[in-house]
C-alpha atoms as a PDB file:
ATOM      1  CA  UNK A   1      25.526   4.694   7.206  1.00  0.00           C
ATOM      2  CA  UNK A   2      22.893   3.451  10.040  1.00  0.00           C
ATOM      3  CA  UNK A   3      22.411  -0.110  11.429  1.00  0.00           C
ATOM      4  CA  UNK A   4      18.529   1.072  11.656  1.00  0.00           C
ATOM      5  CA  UNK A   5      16.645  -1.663   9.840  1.00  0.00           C
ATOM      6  CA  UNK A   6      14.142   0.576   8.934  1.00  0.00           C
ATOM      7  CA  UNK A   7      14.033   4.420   7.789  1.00  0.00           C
ATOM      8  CA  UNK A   8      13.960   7.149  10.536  1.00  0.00           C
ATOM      9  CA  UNK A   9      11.194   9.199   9.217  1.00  0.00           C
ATOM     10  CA  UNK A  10       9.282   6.090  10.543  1.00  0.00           C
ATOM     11  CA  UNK A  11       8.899   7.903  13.674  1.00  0.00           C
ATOM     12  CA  UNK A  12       6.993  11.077  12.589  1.00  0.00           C
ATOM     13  CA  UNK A  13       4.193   8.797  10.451  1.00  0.00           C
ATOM     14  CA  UNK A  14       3.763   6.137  13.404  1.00  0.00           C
ATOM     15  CA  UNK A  15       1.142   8.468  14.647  1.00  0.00           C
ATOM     16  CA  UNK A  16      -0.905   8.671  11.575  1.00  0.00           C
ATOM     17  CA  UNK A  17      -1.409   4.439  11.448  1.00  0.00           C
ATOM     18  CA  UNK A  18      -4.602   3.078  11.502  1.00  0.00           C
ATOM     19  CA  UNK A  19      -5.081   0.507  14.369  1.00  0.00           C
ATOM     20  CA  UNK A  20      -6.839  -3.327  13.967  1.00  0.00           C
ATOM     21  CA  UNK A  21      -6.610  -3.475  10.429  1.00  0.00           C
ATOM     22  CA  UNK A  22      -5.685  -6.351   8.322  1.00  0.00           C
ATOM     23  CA  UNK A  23      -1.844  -6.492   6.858  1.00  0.00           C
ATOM     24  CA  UNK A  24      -1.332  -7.903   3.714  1.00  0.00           C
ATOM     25  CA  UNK A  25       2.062  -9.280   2.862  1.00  0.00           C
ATOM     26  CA  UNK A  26       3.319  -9.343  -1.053  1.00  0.00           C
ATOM     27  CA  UNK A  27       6.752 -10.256  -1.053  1.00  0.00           C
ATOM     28  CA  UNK A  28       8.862 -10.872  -4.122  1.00  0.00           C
ATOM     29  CA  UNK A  29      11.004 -13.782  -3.532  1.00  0.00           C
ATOM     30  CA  UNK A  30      11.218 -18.053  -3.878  1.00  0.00           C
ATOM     31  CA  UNK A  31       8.353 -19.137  -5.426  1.00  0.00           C
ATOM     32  CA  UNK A  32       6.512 -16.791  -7.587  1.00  0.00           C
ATOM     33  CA  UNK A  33       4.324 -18.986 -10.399  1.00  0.00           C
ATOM     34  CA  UNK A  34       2.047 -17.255 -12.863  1.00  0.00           C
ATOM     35  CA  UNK A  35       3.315 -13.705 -11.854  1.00  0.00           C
ATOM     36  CA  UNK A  36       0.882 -14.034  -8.570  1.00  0.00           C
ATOM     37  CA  UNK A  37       3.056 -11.840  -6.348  1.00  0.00           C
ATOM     38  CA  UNK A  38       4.549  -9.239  -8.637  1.00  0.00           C
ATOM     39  CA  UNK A  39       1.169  -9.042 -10.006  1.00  0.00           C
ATOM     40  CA  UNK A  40      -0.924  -8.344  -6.926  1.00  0.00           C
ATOM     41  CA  UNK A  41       1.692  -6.301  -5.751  1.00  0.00           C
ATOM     42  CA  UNK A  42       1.681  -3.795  -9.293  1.00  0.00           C
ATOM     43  CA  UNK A  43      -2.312  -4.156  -8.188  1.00  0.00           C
ATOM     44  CA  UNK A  44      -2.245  -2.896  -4.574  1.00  0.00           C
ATOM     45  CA  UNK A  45      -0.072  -0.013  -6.106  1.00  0.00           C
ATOM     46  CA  UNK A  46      -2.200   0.946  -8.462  1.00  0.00           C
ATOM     47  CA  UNK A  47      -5.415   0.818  -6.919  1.00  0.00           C
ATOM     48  CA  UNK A  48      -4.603   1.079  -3.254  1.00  0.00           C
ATOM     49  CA  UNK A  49      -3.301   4.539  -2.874  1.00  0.00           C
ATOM     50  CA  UNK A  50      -0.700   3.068  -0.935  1.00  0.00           C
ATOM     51  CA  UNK A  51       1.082   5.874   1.704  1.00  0.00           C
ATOM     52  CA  UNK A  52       4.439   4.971   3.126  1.00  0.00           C
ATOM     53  CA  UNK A  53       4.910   4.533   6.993  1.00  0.00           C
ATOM     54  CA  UNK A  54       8.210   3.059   6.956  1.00  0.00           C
ATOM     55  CA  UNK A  55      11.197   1.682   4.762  1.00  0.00           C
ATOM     56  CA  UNK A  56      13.461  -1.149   5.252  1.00  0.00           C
ATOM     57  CA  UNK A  57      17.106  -0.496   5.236  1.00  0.00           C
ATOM     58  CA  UNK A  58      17.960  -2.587   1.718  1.00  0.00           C
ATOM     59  CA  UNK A  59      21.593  -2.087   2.288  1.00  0.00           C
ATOM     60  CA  UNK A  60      21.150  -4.531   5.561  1.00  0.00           C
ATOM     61  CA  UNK A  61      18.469  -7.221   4.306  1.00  0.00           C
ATOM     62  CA  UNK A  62      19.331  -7.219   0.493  1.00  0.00           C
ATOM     63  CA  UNK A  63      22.381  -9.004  -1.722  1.00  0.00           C
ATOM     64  CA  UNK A  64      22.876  -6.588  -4.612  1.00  0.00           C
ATOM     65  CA  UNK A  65      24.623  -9.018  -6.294  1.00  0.00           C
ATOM     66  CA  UNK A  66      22.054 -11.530  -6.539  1.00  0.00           C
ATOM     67  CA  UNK A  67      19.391  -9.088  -7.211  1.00  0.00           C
ATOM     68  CA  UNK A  68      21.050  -6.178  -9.169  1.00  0.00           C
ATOM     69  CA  UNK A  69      19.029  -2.917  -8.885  1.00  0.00           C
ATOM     70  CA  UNK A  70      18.408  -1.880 -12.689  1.00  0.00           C
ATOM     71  CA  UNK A  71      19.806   1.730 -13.716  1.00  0.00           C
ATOM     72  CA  UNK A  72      19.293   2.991 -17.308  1.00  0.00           C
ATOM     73  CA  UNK A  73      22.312   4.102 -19.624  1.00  0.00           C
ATOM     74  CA  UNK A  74      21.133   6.833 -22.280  1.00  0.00           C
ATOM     75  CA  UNK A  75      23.302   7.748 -24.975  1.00  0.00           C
ATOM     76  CA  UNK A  76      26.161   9.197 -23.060  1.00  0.00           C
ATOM     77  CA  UNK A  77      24.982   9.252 -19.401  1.00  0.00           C
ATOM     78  CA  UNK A  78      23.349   7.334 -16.936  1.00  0.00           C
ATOM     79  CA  UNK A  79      19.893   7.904 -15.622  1.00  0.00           C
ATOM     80  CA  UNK A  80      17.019   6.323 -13.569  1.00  0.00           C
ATOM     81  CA  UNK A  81      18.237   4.138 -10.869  1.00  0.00           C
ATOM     82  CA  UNK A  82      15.808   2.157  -9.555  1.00  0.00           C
ATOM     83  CA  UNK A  83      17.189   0.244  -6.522  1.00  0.00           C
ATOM     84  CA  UNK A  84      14.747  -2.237  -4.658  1.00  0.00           C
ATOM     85  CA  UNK A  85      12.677  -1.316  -2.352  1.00  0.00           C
ATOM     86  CA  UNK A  86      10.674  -3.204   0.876  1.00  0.00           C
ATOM     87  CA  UNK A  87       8.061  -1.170   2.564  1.00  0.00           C
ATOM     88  CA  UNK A  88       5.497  -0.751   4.944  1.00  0.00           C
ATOM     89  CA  UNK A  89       2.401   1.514   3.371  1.00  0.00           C
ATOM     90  CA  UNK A  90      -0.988   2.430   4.885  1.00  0.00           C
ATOM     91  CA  UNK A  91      -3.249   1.546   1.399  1.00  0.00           C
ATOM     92  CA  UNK A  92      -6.941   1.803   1.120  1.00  0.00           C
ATOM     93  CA  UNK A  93      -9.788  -0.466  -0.500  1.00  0.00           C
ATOM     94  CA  UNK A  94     -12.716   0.368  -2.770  1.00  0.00           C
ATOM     95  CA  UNK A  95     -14.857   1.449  -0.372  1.00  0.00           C
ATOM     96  CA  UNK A  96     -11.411   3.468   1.276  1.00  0.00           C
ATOM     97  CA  UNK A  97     -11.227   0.761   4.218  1.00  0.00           C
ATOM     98  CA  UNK A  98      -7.504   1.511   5.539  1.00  0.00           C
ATOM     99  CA  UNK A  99      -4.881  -2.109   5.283  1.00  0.00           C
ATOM    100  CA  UNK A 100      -1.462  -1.981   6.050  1.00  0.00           C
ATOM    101  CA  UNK A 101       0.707  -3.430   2.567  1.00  0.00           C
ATOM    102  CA  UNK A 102       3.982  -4.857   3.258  1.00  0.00           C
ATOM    103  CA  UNK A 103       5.365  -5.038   0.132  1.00  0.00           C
ATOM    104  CA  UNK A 104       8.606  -5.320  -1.915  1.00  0.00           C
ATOM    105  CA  UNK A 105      11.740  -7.797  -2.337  1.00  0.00           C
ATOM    106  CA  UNK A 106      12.141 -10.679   0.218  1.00  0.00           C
ATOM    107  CA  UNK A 107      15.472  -9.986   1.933  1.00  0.00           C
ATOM    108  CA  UNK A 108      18.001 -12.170   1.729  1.00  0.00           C
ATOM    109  CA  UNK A 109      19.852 -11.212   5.132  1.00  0.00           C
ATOM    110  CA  UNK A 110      18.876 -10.910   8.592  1.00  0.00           C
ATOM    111  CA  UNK A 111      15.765 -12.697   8.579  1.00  0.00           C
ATOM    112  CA  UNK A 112      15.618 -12.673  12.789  1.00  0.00           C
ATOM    113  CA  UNK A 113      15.769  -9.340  12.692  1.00  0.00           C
ATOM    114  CA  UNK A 114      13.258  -8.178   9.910  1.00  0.00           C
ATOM    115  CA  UNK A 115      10.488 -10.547  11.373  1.00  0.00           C
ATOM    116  CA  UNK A 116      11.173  -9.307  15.060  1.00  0.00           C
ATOM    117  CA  UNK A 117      10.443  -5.997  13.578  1.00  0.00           C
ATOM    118  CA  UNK A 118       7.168  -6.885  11.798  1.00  0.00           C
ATOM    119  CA  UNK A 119       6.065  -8.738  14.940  1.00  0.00           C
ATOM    120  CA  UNK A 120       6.254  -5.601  17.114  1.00  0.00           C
ATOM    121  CA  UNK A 121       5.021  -3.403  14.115  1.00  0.00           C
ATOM    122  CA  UNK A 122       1.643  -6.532  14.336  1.00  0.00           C
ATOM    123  CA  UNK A 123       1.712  -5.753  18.020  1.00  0.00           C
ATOM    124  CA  UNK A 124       1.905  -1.934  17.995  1.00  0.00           C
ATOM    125  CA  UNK A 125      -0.841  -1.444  15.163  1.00  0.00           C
ATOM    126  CA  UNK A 126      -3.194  -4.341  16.793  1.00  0.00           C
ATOM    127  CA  UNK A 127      -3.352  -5.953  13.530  1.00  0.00           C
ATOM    128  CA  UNK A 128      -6.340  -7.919  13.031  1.00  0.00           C
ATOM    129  CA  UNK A 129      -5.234 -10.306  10.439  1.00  0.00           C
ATOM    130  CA  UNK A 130      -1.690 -10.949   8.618  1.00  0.00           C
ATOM    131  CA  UNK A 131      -2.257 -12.300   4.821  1.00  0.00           C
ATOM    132  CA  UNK A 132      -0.046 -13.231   2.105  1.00  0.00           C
ATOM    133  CA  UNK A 133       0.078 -15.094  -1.212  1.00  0.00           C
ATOM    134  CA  UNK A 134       2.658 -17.207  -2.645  1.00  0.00           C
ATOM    135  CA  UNK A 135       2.201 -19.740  -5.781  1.00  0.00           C
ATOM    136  CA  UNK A 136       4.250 -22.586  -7.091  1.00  0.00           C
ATOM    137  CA  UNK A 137       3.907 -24.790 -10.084  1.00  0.00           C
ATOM    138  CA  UNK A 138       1.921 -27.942 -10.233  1.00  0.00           C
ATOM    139  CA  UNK A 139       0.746 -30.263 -13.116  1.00  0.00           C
ATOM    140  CA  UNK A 140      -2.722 -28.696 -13.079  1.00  0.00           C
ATOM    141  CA  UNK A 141      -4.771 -27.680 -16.094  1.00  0.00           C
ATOM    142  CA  UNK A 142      -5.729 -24.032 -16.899  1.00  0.00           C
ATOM    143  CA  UNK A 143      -9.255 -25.233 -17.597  1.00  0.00           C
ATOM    144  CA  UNK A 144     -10.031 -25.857 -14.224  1.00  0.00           C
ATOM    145  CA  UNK A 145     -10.136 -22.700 -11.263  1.00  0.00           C
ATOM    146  CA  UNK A 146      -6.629 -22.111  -9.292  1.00  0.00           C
ATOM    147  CA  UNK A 147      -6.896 -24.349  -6.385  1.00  0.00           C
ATOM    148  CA  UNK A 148      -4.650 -23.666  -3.196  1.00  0.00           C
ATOM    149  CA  UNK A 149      -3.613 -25.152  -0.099  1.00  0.00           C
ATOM    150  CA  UNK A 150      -4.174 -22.601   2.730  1.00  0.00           C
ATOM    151  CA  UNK A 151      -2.476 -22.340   6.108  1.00  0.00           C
ATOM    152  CA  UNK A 152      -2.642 -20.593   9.194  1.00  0.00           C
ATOM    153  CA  UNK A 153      -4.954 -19.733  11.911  1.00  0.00           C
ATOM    154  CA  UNK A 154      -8.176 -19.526  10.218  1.00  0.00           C
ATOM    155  CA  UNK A 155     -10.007 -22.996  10.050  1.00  0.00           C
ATOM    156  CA  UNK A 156     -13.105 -21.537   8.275  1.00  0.00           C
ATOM    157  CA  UNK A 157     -10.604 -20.535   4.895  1.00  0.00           C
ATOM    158  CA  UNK A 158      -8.835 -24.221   5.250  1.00  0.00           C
ATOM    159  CA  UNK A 159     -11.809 -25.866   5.121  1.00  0.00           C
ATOM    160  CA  UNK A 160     -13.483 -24.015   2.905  1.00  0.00           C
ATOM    161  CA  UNK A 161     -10.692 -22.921   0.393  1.00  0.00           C
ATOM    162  CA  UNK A 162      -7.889 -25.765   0.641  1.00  0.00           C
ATOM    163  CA  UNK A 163      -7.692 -28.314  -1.738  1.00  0.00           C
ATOM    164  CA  UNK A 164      -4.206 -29.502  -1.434  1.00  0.00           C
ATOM    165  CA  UNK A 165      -2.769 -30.578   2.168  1.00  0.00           C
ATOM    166  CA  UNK A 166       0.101 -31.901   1.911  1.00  0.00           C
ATOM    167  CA  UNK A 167       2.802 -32.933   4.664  1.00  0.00           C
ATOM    168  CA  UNK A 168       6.074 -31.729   2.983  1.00  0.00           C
ATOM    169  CA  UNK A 169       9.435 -30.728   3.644  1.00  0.00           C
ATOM    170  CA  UNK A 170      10.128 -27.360   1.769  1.00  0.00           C
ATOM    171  CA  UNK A 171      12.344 -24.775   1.641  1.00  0.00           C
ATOM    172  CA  UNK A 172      11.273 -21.793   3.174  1.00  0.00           C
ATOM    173  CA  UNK A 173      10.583 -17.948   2.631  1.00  0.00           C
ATOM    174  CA  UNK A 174      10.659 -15.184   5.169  1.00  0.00           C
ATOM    175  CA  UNK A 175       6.750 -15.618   4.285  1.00  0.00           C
ATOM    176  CA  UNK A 176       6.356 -18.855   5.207  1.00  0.00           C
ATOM    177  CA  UNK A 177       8.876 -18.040   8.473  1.00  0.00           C
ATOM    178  CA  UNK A 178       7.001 -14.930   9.187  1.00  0.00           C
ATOM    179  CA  UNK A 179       3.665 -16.793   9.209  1.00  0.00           C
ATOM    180  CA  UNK A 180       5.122 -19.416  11.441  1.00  0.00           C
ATOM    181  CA  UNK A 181       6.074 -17.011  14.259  1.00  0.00           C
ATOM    182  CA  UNK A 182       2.642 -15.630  14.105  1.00  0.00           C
ATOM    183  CA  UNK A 183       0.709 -18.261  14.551  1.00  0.00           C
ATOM    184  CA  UNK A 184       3.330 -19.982  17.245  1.00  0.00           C
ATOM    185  CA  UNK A 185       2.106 -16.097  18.807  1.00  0.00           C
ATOM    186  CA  UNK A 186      -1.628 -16.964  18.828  1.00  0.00           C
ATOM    187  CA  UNK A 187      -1.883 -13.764  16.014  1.00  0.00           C
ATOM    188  CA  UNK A 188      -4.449 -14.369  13.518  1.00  0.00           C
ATOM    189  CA  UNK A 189      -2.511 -15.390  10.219  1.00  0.00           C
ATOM    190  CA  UNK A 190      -3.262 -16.558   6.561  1.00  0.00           C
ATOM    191  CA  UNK A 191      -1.625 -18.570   4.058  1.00  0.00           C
ATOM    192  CA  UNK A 192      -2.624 -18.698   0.610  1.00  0.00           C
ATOM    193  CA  UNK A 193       0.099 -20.996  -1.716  1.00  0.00           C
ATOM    194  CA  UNK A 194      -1.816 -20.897  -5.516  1.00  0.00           C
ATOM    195  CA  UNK A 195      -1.185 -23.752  -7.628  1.00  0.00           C
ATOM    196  CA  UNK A 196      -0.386 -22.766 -10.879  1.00  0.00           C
ATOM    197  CA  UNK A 197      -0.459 -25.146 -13.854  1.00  0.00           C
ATOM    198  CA  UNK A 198       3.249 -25.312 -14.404  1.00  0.00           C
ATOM    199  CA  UNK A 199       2.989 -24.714 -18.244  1.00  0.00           C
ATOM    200  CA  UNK A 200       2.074 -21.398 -17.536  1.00  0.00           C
ATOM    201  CA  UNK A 201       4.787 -20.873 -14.315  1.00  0.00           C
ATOM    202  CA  UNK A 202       6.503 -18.311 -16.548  1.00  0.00           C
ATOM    203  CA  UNK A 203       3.838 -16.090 -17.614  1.00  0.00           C
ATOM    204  CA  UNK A 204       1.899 -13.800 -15.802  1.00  0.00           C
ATOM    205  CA  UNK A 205      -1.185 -15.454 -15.897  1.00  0.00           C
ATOM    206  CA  UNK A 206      -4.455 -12.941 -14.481  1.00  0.00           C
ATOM    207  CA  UNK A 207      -6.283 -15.624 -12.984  1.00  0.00           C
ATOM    208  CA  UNK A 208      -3.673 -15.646 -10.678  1.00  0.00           C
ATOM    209  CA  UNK A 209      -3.834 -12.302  -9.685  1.00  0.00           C
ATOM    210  CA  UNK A 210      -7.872 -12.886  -9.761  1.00  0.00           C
ATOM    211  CA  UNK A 211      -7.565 -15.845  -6.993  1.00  0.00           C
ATOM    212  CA  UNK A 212      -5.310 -13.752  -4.851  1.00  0.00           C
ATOM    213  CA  UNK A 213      -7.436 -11.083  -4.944  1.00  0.00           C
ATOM    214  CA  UNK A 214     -10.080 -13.684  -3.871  1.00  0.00           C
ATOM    215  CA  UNK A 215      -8.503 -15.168  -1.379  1.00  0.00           C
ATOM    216  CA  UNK A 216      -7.509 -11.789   0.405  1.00  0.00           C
ATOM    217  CA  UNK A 217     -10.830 -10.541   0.474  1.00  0.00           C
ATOM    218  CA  UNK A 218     -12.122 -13.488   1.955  1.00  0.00           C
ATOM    219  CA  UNK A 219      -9.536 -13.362   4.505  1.00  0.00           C
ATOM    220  CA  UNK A 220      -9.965  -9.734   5.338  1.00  0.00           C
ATOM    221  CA  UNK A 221     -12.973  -8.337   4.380  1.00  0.00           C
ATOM    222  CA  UNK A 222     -11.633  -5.796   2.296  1.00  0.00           C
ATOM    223  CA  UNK A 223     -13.603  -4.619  -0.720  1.00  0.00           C
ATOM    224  CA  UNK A 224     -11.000  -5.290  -4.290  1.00  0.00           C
ATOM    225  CA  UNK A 225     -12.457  -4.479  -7.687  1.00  0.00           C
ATOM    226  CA  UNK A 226     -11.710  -7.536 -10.089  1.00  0.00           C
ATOM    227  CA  UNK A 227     -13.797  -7.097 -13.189  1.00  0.00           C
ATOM    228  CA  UNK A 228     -10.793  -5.937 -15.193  1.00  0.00           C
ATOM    229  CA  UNK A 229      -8.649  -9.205 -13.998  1.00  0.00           C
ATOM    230  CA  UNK A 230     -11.531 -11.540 -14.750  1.00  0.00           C
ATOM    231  CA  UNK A 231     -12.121  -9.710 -17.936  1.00  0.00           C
ATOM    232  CA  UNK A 232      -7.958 -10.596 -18.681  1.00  0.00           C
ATOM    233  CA  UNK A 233      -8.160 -14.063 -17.365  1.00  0.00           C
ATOM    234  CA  UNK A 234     -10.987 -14.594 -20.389  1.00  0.00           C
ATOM    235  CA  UNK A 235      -8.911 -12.864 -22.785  1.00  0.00           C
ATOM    236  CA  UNK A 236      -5.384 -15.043 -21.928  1.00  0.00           C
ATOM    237  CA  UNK A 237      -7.707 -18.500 -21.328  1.00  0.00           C
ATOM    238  CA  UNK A 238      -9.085 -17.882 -24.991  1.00  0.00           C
ATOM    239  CA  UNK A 239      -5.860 -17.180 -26.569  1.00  0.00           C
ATOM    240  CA  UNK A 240      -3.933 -20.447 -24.233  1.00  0.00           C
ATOM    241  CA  UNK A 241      -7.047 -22.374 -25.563  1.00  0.00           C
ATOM    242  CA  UNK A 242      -6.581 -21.993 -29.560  1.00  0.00           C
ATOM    243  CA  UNK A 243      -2.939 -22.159 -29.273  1.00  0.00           C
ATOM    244  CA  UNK A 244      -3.467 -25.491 -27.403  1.00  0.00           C
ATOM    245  CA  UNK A 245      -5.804 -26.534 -30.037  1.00  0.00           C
ATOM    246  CA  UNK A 246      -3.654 -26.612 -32.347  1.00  0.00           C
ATOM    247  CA  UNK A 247      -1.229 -28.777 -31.034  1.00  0.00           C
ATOM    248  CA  UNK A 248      -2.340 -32.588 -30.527  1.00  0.00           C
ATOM    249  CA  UNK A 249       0.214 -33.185 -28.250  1.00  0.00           C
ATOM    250  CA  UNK A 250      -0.051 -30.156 -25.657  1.00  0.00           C
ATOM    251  CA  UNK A 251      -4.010 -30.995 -26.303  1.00  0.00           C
ATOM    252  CA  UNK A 252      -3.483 -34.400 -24.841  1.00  0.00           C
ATOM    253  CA  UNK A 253      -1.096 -32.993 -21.867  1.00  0.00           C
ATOM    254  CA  UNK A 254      -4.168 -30.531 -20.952  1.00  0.00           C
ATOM    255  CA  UNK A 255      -6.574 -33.624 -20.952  1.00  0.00           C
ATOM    256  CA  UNK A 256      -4.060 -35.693 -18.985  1.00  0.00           C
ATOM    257  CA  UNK A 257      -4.380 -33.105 -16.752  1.00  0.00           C
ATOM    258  CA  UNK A 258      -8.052 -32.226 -16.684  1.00  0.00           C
ATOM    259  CA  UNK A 259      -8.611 -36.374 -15.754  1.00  0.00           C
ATOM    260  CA  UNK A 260      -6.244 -36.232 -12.943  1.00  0.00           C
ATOM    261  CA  UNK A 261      -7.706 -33.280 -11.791  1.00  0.00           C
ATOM    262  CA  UNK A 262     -11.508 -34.173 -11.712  1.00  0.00           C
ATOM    263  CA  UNK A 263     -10.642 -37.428  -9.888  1.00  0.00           C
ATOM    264  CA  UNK A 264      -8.821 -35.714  -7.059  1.00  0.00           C
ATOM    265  CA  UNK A 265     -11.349 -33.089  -6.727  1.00  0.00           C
ATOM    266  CA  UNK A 266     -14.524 -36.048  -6.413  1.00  0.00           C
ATOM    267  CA  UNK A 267     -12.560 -38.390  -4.875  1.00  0.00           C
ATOM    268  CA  UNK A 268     -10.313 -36.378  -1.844  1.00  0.00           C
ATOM    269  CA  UNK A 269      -8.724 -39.949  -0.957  1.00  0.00           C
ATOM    270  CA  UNK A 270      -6.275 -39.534  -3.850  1.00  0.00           C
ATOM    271  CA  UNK A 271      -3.346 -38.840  -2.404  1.00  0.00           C
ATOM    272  CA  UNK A 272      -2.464 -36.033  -4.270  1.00  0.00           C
ATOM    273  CA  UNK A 273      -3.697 -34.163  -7.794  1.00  0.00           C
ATOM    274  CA  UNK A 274       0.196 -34.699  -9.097  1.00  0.00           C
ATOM    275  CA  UNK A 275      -0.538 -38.600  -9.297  1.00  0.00           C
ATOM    276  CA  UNK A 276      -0.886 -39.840 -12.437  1.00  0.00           C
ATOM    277  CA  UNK A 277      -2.893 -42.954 -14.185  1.00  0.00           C
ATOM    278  CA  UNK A 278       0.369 -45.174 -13.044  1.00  0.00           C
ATOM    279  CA  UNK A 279       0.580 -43.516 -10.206  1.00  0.00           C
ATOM    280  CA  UNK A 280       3.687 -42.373 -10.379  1.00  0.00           C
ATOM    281  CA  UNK A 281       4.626 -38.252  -9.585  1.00  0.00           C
ATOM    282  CA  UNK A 282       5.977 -36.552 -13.053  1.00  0.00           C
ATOM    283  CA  UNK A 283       9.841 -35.910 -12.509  1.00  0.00           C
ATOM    284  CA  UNK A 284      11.095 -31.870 -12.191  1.00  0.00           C
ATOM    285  CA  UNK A 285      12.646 -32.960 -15.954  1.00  0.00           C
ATOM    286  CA  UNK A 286       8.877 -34.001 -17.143  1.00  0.00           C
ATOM    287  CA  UNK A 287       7.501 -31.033 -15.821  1.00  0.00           C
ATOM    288  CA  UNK A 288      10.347 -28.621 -17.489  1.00  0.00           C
ATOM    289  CA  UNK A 289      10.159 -29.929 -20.694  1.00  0.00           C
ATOM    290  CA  UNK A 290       6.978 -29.606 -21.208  1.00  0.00           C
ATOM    291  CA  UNK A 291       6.652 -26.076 -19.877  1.00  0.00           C
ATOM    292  CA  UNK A 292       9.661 -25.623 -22.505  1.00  0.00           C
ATOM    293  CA  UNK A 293       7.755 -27.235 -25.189  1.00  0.00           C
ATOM    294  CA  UNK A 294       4.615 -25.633 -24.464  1.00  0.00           C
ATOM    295  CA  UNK A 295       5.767 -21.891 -24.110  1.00  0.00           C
ATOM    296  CA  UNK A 296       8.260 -22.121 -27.421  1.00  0.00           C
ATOM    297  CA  UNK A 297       5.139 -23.667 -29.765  1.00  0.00           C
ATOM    298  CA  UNK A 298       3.136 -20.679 -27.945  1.00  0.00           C
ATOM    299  CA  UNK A 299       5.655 -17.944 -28.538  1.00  0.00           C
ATOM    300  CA  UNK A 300       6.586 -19.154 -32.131  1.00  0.00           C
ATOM    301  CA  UNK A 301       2.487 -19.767 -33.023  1.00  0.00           C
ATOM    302  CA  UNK A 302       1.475 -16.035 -31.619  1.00  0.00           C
ATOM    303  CA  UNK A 303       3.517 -12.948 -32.624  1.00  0.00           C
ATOM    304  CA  UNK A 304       3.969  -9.783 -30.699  1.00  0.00           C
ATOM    305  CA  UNK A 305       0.657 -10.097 -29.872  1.00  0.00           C
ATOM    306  CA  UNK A 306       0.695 -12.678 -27.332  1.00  0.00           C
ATOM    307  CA  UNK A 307      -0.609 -12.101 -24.105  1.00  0.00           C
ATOM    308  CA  UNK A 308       1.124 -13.235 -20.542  1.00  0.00           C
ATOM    309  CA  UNK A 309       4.679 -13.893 -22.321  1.00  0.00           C
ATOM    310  CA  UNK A 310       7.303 -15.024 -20.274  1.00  0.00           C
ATOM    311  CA  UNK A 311       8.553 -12.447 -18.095  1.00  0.00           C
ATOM    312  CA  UNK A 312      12.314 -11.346 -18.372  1.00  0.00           C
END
């Protein structure tokens, strides 16, 4: 057993690590609407060729009993443990521009220590920009693009790209805390928090991998093909807009929405796209019920053969 936070092959591949190049966070942990995280993280794995530099100790930063690793039990023996990882990985765009991908679980225990570590790993490879992407549910409709609230060190992206800016208590992620010592560092940092209509919190809904994707390039530079996503996005918006159809009441949530919405957007001193006609904030129980409502008429109206079902 080491107290090493991170693996010791780490110091044969530092050499081999590509200096001022962006680092793009996708951790699995509080808030994780729509699929955006675990979705652009299956992405970056997929398409990134990503090569490990260094893993993080998971029997220091991770409660297995909050997050049990899943192992598979076949017939008479046990096989296929899969226990979670958190990694640092040297991946490569479209065009084979080199990023650094920190990806994997959140942990759950020594926070202090796990940022320290990704501070000095910022220093030592000269990063040029940190990114990451979080999203959380909001009464928005599905008809309308993903809008997010960005934060950080980049004016041009907040200006440009954030729609929501709120002044909040909230609790926080080692994302949000890891962005926070960055910037208090003067390090070039980006915050991208989707908002994901909250009827569709438990899917995994491809246009938010799409404005992720988006969002990352424009923050980096990096080259990320998304004609499949977009093509995915159609497909799921099509099928969410015939199941909707058919029910008079989710079709009058969606235009609720869709009112609230447009006024926000053309008029930005609403205080908030949550308001509604009254101008009162939907309650968490408002919100919940009819996600609840929405995804059982959806499941019980669409077979096997449904696309984005809630994840497990």
């Amino acid at each position: 057993m080491t107290d090493s936070i991170f693996s010791a092959e780490y110091a044969e591949r530092r050499a081999g690590v590509p200096r001022g190049v962006p680092l793009v966070v996708a951790m699995q942990g509080l808030s994780d609407a729509g699929g955006a995280v675990s979705q652009l993280e299956e992405y970056l794995w997929e398409r990134c060729r990503p090569e490990e530099v260094l893993r993080f100790n998971a029997d220091l930063l991770l409660d297995y009993r909050a997050r049990r690793p899943v192992i598979t039990f076949d017939e008479d023996h046990l096989v296929d443990y899969s226990p979670e990882e958190l990694t640092l990985c040297v991946a490569r765009d479209e065009l084979g521009t080199p990023f650094l991908l920190l990806s994997g679980y959140e942990p759950d225990f020594r926070w202090d220590q796990f940022i320290d570590t990704v501070l000095l790993l910022v220093h030592e490879f000269e990063v040029s920009v940190t990114v990451w992407t979080h999203a959380i549910p909001m009464p928005v409709p599905h008809t309308r693009p993903i809008s997010m609230t960005v934060s950080g060190s980049r004016d041009d992206l907040i200006e440009a790209r954030s729609v929501w800016r709120p002044t909040t208590k909230l609790s926080a992620s080692a994302g949000h805390v890891l962005e926070y010592r960055l910037h208090s560092l003067g390090e070039e940092v980006v915050g991208l928090a989707l908002l994901v209509p909250h009827y569709l919190a438990n899917t995994e809904y491809p246009e938010a991998l799409y404005t992720s994707l988006d969002g990352i390039m424009a923050a980096t530079g990096l080259i990320l093909p998304t004609d499949d996503v977009r093509e995915q996005s159609r497909q799921f918006h099509a099928q969410v807009d015939t199941q909707i159809a058919d029910n008079q009441e989710s079709l009058e949530m969606v235009q609720t929405l869709e009112r609230r919405y447009d006024a926000y957007m053309e008029d930005q001193s609403v205080r908030s796209p949550l308001i509604g006609e009254d101008g009162a904030i939907p309650t968490a129980d408002q919100l919940a019920s009819e996600l609840e409502r929405f995804l059982a008429e959806r499941q019980s109206g669409s077979g096997d053969e449904e696309a984005g079902s809630p994840g497990s």
